[in-house]
C-alpha atoms as a PDB file:
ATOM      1  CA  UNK A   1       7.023   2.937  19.568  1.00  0.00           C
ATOM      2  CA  UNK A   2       4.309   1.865  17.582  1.00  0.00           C
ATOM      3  CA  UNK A   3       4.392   2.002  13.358  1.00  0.00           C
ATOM      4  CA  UNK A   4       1.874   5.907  13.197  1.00  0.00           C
ATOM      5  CA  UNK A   5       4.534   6.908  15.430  1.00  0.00           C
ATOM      6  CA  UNK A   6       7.560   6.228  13.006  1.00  0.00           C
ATOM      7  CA  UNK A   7       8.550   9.044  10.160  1.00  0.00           C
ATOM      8  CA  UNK A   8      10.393   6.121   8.398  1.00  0.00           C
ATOM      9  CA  UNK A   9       8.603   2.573   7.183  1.00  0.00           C
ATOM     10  CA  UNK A  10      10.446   0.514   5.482  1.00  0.00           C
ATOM     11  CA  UNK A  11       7.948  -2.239   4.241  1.00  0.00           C
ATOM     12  CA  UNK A  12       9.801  -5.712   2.725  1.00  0.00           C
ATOM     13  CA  UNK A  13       7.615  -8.236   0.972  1.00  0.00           C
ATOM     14  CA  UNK A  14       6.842 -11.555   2.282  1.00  0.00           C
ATOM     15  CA  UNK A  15       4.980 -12.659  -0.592  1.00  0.00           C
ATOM     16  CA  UNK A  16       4.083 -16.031  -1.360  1.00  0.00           C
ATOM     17  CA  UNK A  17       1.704 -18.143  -3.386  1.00  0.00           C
ATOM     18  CA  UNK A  18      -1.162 -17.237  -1.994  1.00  0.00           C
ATOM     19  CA  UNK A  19      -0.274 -14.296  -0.038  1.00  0.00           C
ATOM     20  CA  UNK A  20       1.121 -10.132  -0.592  1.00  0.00           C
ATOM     21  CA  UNK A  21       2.454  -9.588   3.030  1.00  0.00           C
ATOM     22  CA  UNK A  22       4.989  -7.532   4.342  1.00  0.00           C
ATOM     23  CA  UNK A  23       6.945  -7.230   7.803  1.00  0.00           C
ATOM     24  CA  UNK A  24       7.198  -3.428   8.468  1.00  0.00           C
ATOM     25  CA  UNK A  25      10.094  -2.007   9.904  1.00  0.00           C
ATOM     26  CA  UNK A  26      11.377   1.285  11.650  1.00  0.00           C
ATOM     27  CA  UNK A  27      14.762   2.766   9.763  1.00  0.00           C
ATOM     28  CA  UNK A  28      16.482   0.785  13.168  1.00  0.00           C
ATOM     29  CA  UNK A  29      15.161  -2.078  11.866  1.00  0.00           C
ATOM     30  CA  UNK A  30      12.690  -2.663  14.905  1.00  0.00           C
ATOM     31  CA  UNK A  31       9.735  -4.674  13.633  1.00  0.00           C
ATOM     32  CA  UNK A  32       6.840  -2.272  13.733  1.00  0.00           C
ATOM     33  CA  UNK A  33       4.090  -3.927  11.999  1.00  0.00           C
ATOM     34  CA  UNK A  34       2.575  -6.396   9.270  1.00  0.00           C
ATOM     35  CA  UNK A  35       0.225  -6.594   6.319  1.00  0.00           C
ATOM     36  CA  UNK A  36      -1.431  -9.725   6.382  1.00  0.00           C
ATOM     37  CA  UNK A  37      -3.698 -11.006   3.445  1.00  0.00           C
ATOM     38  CA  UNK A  38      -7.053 -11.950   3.625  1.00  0.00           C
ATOM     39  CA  UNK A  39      -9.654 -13.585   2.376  1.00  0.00           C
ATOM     40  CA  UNK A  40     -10.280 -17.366   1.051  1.00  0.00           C
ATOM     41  CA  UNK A  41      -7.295 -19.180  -0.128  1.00  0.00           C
ATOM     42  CA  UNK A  42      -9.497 -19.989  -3.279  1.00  0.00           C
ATOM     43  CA  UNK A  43     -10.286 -16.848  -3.841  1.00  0.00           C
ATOM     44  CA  UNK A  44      -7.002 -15.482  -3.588  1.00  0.00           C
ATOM     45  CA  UNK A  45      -5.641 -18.583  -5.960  1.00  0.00           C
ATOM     46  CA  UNK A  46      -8.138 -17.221  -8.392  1.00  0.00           C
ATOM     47  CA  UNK A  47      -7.829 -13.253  -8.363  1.00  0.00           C
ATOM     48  CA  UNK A  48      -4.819 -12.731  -6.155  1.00  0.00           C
ATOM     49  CA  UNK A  49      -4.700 -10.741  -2.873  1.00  0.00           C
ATOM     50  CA  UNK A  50      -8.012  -8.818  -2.576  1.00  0.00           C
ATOM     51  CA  UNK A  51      -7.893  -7.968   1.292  1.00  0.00           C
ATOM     52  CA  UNK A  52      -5.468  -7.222   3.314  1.00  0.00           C
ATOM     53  CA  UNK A  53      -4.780  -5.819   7.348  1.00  0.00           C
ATOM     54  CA  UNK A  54      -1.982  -4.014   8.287  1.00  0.00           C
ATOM     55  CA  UNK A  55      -1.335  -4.664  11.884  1.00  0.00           C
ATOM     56  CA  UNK A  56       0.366  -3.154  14.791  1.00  0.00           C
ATOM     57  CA  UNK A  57       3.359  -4.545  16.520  1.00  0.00           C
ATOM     58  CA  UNK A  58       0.757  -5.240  19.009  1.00  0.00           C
ATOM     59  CA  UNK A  59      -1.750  -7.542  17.094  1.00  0.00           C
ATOM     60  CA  UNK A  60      -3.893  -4.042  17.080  1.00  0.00           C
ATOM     61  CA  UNK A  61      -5.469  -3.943  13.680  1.00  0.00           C
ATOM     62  CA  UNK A  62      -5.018  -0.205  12.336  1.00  0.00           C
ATOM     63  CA  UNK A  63      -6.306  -0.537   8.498  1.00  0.00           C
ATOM     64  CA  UNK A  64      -7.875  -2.972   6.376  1.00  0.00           C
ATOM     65  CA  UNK A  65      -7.476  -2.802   2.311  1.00  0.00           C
ATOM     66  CA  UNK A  66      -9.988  -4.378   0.433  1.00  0.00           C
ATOM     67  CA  UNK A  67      -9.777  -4.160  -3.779  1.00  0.00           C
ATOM     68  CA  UNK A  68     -13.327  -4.425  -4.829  1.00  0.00           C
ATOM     69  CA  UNK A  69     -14.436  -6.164  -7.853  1.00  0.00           C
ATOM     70  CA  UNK A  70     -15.465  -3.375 -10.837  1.00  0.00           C
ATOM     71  CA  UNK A  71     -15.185  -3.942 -14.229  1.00  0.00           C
ATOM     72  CA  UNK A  72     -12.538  -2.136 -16.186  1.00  0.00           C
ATOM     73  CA  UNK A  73     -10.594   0.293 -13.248  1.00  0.00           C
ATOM     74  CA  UNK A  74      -9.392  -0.504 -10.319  1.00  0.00           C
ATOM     75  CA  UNK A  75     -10.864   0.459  -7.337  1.00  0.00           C
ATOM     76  CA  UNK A  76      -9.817   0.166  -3.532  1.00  0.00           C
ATOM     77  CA  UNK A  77     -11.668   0.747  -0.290  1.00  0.00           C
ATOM     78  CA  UNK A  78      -9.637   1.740   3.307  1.00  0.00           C
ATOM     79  CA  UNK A  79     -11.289   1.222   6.423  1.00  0.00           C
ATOM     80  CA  UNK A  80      -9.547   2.043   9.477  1.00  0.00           C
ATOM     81  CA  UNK A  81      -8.918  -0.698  12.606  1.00  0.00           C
ATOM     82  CA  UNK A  82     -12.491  -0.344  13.806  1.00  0.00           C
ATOM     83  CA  UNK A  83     -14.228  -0.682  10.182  1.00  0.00           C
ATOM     84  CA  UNK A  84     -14.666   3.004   9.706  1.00  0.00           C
ATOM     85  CA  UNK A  85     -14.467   4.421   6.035  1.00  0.00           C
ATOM     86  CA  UNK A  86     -11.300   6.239   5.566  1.00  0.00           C
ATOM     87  CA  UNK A  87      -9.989   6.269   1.629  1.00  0.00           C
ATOM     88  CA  UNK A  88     -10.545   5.344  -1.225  1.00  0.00           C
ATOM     89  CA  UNK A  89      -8.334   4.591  -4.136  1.00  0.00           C
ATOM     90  CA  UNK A  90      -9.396   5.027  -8.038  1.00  0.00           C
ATOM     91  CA  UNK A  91      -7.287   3.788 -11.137  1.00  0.00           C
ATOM     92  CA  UNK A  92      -8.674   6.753 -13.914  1.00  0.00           C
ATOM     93  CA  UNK A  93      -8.597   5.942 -17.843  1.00  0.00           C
ATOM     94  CA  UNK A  94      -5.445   8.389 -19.548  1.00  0.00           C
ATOM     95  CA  UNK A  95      -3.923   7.422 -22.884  1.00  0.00           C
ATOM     96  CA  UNK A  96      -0.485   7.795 -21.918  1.00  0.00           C
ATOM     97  CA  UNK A  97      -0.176   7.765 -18.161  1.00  0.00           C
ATOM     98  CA  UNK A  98      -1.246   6.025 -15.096  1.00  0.00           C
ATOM     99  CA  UNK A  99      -3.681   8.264 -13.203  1.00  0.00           C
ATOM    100  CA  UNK A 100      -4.814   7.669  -9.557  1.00  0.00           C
ATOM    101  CA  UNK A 101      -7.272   9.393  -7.414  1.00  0.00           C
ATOM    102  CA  UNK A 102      -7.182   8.720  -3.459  1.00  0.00           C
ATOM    103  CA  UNK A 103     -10.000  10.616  -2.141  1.00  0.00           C
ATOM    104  CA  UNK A 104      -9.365  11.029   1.729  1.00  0.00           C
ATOM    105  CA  UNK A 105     -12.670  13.180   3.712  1.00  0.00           C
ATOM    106  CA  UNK A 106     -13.877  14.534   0.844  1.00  0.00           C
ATOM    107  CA  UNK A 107     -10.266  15.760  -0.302  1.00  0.00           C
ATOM    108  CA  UNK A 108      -8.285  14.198  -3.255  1.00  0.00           C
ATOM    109  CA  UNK A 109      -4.546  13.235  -3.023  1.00  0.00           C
ATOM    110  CA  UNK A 110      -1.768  13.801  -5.453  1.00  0.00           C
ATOM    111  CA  UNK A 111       0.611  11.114  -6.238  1.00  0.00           C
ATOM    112  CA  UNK A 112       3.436  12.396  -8.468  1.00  0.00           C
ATOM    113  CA  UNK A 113       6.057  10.718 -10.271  1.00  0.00           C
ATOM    114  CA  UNK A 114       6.668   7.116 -11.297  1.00  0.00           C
ATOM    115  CA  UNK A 115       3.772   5.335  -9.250  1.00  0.00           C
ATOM    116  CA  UNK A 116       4.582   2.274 -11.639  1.00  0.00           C
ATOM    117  CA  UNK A 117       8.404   1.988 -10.584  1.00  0.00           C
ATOM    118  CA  UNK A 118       6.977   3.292  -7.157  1.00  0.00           C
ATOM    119  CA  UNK A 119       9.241   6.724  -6.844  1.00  0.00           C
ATOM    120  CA  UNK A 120       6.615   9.432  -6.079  1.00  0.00           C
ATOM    121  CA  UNK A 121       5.215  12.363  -3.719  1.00  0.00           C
ATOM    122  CA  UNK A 122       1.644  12.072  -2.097  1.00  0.00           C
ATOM    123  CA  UNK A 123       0.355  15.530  -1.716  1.00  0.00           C
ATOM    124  CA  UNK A 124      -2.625  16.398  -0.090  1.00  0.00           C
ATOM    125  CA  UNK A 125      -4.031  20.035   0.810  1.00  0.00           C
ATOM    126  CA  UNK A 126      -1.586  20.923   3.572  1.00  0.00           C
ATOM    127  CA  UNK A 127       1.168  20.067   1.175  1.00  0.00           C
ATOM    128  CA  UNK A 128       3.837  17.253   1.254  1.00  0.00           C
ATOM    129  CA  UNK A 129       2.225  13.833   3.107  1.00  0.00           C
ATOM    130  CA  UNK A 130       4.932  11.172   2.406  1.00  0.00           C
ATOM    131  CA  UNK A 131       7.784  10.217  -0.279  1.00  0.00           C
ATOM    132  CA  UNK A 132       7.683   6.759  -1.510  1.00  0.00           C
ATOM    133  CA  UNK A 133      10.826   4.807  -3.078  1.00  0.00           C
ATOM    134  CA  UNK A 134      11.616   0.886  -4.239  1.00  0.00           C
ATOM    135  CA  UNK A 135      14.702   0.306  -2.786  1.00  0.00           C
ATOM    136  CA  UNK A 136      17.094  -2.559  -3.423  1.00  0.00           C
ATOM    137  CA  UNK A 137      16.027  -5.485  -0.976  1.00  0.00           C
ATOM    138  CA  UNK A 138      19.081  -7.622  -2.741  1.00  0.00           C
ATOM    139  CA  UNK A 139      19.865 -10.298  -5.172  1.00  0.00           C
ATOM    140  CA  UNK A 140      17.699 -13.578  -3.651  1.00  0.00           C
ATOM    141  CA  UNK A 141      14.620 -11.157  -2.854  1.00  0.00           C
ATOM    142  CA  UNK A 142      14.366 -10.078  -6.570  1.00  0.00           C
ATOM    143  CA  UNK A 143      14.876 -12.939  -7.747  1.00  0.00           C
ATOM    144  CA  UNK A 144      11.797 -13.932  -6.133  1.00  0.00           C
ATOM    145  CA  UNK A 145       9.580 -11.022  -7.206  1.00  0.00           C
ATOM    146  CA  UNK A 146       9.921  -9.460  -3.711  1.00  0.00           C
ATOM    147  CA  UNK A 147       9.961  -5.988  -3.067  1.00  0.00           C
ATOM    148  CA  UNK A 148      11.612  -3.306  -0.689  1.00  0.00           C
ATOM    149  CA  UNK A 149       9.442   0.405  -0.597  1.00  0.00           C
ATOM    150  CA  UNK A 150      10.910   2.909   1.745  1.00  0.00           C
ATOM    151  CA  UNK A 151       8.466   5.279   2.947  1.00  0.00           C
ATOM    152  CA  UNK A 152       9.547   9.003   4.698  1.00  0.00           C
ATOM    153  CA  UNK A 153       6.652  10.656   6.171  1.00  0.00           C
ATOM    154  CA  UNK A 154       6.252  14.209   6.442  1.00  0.00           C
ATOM    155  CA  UNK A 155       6.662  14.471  10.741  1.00  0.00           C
ATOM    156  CA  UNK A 156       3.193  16.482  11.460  1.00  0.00           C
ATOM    157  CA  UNK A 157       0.947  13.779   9.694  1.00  0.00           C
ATOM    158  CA  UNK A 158      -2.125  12.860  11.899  1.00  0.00           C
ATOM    159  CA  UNK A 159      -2.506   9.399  12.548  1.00  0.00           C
ATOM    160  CA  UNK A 160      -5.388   9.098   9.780  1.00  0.00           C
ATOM    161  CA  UNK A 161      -3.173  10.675   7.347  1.00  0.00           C
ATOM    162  CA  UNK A 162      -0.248   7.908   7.867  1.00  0.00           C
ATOM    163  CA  UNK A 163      -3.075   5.369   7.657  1.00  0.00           C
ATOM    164  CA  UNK A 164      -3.832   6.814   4.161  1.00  0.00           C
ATOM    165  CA  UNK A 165      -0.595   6.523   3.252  1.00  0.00           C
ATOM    166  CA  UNK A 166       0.189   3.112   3.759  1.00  0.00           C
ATOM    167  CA  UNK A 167      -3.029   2.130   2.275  1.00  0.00           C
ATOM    168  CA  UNK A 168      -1.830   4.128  -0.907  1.00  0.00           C
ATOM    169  CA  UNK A 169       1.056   2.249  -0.762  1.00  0.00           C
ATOM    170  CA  UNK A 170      -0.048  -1.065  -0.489  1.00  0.00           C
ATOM    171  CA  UNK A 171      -3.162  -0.487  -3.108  1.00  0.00           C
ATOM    172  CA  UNK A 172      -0.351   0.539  -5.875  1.00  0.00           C
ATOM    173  CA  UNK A 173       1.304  -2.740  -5.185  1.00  0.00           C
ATOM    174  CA  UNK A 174      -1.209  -4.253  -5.375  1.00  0.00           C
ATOM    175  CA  UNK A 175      -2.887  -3.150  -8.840  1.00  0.00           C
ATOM    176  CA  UNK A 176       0.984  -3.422 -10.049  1.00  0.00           C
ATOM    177  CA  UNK A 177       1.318  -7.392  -9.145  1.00  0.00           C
ATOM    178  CA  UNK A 178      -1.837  -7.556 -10.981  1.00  0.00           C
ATOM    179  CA  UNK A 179      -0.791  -5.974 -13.714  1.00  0.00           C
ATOM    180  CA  UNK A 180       2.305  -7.891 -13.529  1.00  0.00           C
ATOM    181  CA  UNK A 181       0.135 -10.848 -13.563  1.00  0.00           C
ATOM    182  CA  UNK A 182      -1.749 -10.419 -16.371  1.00  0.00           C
ATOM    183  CA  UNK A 183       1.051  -9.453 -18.871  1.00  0.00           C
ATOM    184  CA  UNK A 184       2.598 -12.320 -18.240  1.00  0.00           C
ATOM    185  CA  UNK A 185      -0.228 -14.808 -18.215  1.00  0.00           C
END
């Protein structure tokens, strides 16, 4: 099976110093994708991942990330395998909380819950889409700043939906590394 035909993604980090990937599996544990990174290496030494593909377990690009450079919010574009627009994904100004909008054809998405310690609901207008949840991915991987999401997808999700989701997912990690980044530099 390939990873849009899964209900269950569980996505492990493979980061290193220049690179946010991730080997995707099925809840088996069956490799069913990847997320590579993109881009120069000096541009990703500079300002971190900024691209990235998530591929098939058949080298079949399905979705491309890539965070685009704005000043002040965050703001991602998803393309699908063939370059056509599919999301995108805006960090909004709030006093208190984190706010996202994913605007999907036209539509926006609800995330709910703790986006930042990545335990939420993505909602769209036919209701539940996907729950997301960090899991424990052990002692070493933590250690190392690697991280273990476990994604449950709600079964009658078109294939564009799922792609929407995992772009979600990976565009949250994203703005939290470099947020992560930043408070600590």
């Amino acid at each position: 099976m390939h990873l849009l035909e899964h209900d269950v993604w569980v996505m492990d980090q493979v980061t290193g110093f220049l690179g946010n990937d991730f080997v995707i599996h099925a809840a088996d544990g069956q490799e069913i994708g990847r997320i590579r990174t993109g881009g120069s290496a000096l541009g990703r030494m500079l300002m971190g991942s900024r691209e990235l593909t998530v591929i098939d377990r058949d080298e079949t690009p399905l979705l491309r990330l890539q965070d685009t450079m704005t000043l002040g919010r965050e703001r991602m574009v998803m393309t699908d395998g063939t370059g056509g627009p599919l999301a995108q994904l805006v960090k909004r100004f709030s006093l208190f909380k984190t706010r996202f909008t994913v605007d999907f054809d036209g539509q926006p998405l609800d995330l709910t819950g703790s986006v930042w310690g990545f335990d939420f609901t993505m909602s769209g207008p036919r209701g539940q889409m996907a729950t997301v949840a960090r899991s424990w991915s052990g002692v070493t991987r933590a250690l190392f700043g690697r991280s273990r999401y476990v994604v449950h997808l709600t079964p009658e999700l078109a294939a564009r939906e799922r792609l929407v989701v995992l772009g979600t997912v990976i565009a949250l990690d994203l703005v939290r590394a470099k947020q992560h980044r930043s408070s600590a530099g």
